[in-house]
PDB file of N, CA and C in Angstrom:
ATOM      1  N   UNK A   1     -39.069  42.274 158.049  1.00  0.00           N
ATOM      2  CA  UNK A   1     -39.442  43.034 156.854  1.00  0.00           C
ATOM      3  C   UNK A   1     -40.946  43.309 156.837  1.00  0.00           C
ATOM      4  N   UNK A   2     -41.461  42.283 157.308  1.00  0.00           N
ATOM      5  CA  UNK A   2     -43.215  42.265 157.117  1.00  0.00           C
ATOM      6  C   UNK A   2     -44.053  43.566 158.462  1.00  0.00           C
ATOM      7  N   UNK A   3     -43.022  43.429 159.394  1.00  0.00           N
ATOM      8  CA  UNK A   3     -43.383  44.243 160.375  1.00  0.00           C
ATOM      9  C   UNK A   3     -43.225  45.750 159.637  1.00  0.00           C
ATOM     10  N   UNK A   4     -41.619  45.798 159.445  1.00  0.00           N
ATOM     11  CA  UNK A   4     -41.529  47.636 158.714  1.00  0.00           C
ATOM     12  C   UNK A   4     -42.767  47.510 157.969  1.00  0.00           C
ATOM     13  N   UNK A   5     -42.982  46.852 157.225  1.00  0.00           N
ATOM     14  CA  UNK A   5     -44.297  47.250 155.876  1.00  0.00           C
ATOM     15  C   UNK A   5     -45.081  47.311 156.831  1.00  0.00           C
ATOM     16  N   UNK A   6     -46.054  46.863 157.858  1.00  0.00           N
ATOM     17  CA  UNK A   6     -47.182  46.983 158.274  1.00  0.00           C
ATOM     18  C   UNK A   6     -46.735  48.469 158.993  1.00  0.00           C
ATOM     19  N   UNK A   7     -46.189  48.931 159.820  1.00  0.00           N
ATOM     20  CA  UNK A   7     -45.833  50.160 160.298  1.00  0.00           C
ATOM     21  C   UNK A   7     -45.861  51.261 159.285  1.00  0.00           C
ATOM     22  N   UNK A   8     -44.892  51.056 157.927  1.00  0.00           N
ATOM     23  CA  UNK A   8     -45.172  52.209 157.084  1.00  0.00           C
ATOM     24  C   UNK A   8     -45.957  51.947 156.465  1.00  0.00           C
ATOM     25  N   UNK A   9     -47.304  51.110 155.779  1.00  0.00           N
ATOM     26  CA  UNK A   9     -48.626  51.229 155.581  1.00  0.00           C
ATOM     27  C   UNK A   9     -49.550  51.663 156.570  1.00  0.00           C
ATOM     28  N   UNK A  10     -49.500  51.604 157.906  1.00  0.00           N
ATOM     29  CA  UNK A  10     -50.039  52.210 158.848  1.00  0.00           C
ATOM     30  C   UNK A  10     -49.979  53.479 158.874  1.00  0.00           C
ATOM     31  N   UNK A  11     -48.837  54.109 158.463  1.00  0.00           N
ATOM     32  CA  UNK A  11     -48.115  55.565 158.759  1.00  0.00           C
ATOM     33  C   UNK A  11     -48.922  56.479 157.236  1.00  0.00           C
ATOM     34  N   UNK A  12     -48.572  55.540 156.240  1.00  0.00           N
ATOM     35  CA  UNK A  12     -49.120  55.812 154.878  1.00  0.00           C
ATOM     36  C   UNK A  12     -50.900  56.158 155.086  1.00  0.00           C
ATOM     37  N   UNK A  13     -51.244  54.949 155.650  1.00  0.00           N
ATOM     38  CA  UNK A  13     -52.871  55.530 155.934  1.00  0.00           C
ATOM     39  C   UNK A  13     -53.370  56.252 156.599  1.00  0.00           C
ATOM     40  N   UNK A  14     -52.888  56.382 157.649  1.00  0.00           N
ATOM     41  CA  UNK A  14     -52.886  57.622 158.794  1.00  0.00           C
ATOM     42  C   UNK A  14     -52.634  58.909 157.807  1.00  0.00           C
ATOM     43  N   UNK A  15     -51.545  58.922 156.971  1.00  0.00           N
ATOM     44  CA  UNK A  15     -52.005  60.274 156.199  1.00  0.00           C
ATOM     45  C   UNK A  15     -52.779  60.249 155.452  1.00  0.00           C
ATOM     46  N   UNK A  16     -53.409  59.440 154.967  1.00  0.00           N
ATOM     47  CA  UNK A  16     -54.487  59.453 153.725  1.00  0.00           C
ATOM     48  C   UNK A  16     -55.451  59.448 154.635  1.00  0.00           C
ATOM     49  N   UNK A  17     -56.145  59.216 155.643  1.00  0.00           N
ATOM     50  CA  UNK A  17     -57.086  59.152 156.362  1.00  0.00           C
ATOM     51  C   UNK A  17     -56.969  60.815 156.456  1.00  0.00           C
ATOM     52  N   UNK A  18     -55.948  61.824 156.923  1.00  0.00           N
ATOM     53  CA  UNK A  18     -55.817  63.043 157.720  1.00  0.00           C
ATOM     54  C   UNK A  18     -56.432  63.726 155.960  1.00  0.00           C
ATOM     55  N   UNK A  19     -55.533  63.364 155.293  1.00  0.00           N
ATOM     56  CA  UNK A  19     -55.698  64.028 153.769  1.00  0.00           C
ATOM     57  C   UNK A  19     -57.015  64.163 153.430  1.00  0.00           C
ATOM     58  N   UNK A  20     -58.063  63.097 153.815  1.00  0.00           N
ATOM     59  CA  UNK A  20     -59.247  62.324 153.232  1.00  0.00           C
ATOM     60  C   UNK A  20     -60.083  63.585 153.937  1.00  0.00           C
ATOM     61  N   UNK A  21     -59.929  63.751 155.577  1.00  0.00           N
ATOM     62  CA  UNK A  21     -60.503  64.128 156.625  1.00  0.00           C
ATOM     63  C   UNK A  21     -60.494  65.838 155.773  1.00  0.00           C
ATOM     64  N   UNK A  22     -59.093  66.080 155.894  1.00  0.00           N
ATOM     65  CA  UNK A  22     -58.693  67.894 155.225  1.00  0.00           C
ATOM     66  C   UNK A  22     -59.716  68.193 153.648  1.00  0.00           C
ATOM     67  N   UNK A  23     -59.572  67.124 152.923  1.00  0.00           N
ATOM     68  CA  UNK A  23     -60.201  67.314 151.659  1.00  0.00           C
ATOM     69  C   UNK A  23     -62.155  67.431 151.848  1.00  0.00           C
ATOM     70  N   UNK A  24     -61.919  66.583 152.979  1.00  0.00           N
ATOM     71  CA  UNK A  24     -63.846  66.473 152.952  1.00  0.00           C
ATOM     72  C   UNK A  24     -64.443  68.189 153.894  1.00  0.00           C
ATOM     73  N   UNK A  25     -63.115  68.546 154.914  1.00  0.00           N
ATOM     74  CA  UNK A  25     -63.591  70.186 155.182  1.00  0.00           C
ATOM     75  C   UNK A  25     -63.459  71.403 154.290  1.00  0.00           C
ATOM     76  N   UNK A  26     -62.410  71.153 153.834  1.00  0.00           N
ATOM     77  CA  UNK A  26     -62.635  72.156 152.576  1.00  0.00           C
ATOM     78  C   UNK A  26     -64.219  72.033 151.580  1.00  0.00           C
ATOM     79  N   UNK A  27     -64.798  70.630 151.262  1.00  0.00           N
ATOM     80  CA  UNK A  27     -65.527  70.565 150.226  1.00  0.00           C
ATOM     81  C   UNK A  27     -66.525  71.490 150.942  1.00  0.00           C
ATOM     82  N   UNK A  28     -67.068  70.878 152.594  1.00  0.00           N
ATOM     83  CA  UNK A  28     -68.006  71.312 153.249  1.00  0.00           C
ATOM     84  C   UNK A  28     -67.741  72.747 153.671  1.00  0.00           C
ATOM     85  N   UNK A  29     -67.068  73.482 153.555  1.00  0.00           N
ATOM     86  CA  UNK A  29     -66.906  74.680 153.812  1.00  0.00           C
ATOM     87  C   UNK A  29     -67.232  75.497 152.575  1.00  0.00           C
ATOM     88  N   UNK A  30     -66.775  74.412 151.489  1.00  0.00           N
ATOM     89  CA  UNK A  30     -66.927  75.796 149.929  1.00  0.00           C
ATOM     90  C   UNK A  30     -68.629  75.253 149.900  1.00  0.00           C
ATOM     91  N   UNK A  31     -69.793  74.155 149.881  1.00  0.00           N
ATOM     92  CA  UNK A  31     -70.865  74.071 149.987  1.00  0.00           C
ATOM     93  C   UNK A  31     -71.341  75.146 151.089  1.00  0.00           C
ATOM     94  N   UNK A  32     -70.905  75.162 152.060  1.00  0.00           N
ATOM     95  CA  UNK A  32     -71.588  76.238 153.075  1.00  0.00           C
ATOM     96  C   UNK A  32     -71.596  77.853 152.695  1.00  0.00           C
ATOM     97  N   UNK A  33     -70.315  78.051 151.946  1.00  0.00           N
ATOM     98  CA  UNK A  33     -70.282  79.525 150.778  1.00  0.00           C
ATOM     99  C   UNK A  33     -70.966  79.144 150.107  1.00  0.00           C
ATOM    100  N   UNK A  34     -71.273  78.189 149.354  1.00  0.00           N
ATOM    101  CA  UNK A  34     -72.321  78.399 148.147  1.00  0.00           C
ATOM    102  C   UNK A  34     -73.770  78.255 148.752  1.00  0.00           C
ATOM    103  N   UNK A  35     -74.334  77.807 149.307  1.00  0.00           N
ATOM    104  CA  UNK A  35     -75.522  77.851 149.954  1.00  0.00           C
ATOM    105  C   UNK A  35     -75.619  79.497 150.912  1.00  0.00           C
ATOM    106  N   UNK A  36     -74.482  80.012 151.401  1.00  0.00           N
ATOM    107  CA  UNK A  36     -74.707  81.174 152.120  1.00  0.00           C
ATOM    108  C   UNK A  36     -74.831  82.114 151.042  1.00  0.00           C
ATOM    109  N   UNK A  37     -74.356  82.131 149.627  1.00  0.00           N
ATOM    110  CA  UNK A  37     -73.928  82.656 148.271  1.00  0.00           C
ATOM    111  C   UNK A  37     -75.288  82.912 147.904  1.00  0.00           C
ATOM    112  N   UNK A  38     -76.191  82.150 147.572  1.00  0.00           N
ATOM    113  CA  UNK A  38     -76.849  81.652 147.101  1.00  0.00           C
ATOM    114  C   UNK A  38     -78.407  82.374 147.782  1.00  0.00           C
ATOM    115  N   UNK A  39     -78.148  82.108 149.048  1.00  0.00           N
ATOM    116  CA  UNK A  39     -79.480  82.969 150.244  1.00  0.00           C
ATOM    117  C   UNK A  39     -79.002  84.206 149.846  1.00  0.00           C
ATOM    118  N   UNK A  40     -78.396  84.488 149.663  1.00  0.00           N
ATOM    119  CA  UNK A  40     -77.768  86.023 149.705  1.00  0.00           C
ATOM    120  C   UNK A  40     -78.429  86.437 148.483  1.00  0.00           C
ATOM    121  N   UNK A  41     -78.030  86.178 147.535  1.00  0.00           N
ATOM    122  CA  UNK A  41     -78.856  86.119 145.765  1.00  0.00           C
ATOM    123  C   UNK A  41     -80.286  86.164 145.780  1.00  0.00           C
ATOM    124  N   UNK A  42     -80.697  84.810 146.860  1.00  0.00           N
ATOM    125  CA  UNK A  42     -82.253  85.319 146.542  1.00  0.00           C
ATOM    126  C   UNK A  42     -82.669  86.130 147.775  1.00  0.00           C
ATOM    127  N   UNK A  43     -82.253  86.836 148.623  1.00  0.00           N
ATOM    128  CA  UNK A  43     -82.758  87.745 149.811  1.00  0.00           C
ATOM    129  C   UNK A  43     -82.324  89.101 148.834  1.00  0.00           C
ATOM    130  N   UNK A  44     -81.748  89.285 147.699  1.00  0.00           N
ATOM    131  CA  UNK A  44     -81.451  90.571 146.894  1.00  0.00           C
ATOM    132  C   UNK A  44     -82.507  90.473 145.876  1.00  0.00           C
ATOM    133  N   UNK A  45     -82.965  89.403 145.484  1.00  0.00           N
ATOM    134  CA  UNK A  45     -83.840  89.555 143.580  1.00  0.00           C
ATOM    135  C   UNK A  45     -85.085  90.510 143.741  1.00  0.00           C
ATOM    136  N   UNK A  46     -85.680  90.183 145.757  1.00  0.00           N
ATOM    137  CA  UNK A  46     -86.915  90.969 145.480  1.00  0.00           C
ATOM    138  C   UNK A  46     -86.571  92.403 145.271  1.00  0.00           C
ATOM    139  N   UNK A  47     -85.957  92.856 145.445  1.00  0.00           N
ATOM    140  CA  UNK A  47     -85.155  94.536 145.456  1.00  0.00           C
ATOM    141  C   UNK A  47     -84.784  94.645 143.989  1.00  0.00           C
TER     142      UNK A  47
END
């Protein structure tokens, strides 16, 4: 019994690790739009 649990907590973290990994590229991708957003805004104000 103790073995299944360590295997499907293993299996369980392995997706939360992948989830963790997916959630932290999205954040860094919408920061990289807002910083590219953002240069863009001030390379327009002098105009």
């Amino acid at each position: 019994m103790s073995i299944v649990f360590d295997i499907y907590s293993l299996y369980s973290n392995k997706k939360l690790i992948k989830f963790v990994i997916f959630a932290h590229i999205i954040f860094i991708n919408r920061n990289i739009k807002n910083k590219c957003h953002l240069a863009f805004l001030d390379t327009k104000k002098p105009l």
